[in-house]
N, C-alpha and C. Protein backbone atom coordinates (compact mmCIF):
# COMPACT_ATOMS: atom_id res chain seq x y z
N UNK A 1 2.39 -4.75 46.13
CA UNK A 1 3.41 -4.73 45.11
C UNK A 1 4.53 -3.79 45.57
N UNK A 2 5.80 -4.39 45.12
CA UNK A 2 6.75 -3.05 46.25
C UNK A 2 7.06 -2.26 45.02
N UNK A 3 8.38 -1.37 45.68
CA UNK A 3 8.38 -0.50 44.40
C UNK A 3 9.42 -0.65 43.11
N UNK A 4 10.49 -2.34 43.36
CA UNK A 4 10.83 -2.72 42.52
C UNK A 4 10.45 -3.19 41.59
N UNK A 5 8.67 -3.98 42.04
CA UNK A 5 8.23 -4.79 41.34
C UNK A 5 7.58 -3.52 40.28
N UNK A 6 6.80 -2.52 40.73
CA UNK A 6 6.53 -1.54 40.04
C UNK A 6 7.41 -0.79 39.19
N UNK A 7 8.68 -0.77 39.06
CA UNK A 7 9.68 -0.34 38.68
C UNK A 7 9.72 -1.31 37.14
N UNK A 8 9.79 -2.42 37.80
CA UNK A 8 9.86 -3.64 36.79
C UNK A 8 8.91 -3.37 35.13
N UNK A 9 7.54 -3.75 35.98
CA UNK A 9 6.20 -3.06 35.67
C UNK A 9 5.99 -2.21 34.08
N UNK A 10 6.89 -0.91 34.61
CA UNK A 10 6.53 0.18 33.88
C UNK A 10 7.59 0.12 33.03
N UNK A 11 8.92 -0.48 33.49
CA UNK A 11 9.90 -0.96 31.89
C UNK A 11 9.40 -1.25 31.53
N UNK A 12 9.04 -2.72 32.03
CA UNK A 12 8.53 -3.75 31.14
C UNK A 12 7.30 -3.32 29.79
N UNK A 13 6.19 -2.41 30.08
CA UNK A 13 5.63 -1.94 29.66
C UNK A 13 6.01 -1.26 28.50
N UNK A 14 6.64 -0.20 29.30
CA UNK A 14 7.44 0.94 28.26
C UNK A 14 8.04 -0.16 26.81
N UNK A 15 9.04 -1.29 27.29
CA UNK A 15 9.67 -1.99 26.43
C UNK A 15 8.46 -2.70 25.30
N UNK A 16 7.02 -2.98 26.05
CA UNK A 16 6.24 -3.67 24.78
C UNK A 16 5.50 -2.63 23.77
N UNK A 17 5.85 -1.52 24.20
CA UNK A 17 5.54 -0.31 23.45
C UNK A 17 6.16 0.00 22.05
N UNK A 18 7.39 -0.50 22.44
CA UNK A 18 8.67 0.33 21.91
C UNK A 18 9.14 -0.65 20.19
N UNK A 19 9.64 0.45 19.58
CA UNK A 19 9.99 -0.57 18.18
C UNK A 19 11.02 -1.82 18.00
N UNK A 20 11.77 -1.98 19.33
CA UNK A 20 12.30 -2.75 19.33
C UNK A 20 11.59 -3.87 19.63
N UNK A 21 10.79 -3.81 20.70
CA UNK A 21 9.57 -5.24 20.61
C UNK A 21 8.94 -5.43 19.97
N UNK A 22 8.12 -4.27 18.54
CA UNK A 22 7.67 -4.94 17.44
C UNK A 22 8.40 -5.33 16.76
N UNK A 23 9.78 -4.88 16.32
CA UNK A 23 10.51 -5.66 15.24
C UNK A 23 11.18 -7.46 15.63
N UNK A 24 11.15 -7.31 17.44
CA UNK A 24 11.15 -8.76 17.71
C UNK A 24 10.13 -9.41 17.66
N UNK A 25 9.24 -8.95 18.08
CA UNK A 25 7.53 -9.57 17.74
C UNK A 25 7.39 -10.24 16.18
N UNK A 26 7.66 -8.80 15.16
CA UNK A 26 7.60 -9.68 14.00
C UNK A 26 8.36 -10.44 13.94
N UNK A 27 9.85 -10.57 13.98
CA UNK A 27 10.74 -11.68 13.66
C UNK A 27 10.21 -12.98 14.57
N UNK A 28 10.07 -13.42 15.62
CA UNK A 28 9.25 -14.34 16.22
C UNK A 28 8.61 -14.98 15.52
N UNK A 29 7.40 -14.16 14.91
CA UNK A 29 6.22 -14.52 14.18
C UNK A 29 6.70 -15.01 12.80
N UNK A 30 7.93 -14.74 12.09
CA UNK A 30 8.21 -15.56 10.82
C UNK A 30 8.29 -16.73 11.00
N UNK A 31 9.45 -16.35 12.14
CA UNK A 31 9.91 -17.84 12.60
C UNK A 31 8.88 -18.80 12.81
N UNK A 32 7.78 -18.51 13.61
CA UNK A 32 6.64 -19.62 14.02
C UNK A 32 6.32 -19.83 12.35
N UNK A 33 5.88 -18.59 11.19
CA UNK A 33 4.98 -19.16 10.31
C UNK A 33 6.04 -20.31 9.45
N UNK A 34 7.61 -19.50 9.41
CA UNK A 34 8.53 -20.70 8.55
C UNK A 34 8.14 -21.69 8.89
N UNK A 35 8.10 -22.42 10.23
CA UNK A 35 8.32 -23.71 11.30
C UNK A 35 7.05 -24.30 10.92
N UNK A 36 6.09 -23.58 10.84
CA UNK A 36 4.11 -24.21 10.79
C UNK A 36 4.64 -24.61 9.25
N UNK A 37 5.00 -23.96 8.06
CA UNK A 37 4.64 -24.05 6.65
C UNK A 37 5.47 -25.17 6.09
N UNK A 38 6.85 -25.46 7.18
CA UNK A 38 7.36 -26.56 6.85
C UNK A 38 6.94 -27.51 7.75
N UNK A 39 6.12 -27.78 8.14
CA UNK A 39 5.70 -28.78 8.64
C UNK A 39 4.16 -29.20 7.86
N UNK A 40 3.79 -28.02 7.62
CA UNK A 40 2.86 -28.37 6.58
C UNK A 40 2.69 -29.05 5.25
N UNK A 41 4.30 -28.52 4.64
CA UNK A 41 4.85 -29.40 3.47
C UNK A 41 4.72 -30.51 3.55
N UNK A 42 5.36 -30.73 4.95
CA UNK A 42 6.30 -32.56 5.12
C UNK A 42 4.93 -32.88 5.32
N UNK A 43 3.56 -32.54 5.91
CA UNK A 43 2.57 -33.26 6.06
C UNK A 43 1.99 -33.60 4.72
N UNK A 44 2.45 -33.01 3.48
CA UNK A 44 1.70 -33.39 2.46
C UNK A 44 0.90 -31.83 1.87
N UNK A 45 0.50 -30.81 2.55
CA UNK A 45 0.10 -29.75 2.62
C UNK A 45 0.66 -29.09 1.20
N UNK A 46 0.03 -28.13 0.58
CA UNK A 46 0.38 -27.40 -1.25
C UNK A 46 0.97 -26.14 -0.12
N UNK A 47 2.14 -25.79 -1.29
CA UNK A 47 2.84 -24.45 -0.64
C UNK A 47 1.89 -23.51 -0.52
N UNK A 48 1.73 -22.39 0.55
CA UNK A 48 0.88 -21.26 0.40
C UNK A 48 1.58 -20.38 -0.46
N UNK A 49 1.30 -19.44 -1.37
CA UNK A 49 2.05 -18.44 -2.07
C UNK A 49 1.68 -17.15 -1.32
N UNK A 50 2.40 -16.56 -0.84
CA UNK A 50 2.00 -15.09 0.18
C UNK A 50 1.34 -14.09 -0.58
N UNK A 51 0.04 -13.53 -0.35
CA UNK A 51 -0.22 -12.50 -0.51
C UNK A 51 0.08 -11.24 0.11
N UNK A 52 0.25 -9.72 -0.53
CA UNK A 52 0.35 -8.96 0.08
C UNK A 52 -0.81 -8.57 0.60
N UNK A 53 -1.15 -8.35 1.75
CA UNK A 53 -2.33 -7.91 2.86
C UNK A 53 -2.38 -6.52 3.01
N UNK A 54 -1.39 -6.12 3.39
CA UNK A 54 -1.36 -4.74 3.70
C UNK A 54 0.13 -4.44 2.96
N UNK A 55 0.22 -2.54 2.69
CA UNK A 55 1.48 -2.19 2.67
C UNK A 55 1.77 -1.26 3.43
N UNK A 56 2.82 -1.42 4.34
CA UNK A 56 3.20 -0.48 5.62
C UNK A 56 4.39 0.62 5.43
N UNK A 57 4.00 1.63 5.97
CA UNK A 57 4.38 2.94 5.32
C UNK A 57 5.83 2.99 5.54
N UNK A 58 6.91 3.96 4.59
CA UNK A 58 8.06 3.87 5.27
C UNK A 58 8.56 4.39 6.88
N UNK A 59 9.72 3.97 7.37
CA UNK A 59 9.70 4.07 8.80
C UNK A 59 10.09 5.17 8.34
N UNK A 60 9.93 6.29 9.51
CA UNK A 60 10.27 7.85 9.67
C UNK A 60 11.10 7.64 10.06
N UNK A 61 12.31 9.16 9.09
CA UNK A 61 14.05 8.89 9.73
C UNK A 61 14.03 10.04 11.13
């Protein structure tokens, strides 16, 4: 592995750490569940009504 690729590597890393890849992570993940739930409709499927699962603490300023 040279030492760009390692360079690469440890951004890359650093970046799936970081709050900016969970807040894209979650947004992703709406998107997939919007896309699944309307397709679930059009299949005939009953709306799901969302439960709250968890409640996540406020972000620290």
């Amino acid at each position: 592995m040279s030492k760009n690729d390692m360079e690469f590597e440890r951004a890359f890393g650093n970046f799936l750490e970081s709050r900016v890849y969970d807040k894209a992570e979650n947004s992703l993940f709406e998107v997939a569940r919007a896309a699944f739930l309307a397709g679930w409709k059009a299949a005939g499927g009953e709306e799901i009504k969302p439960e709250e699962i968890l409640t996540l603490l406020p972000e620290k300023k």
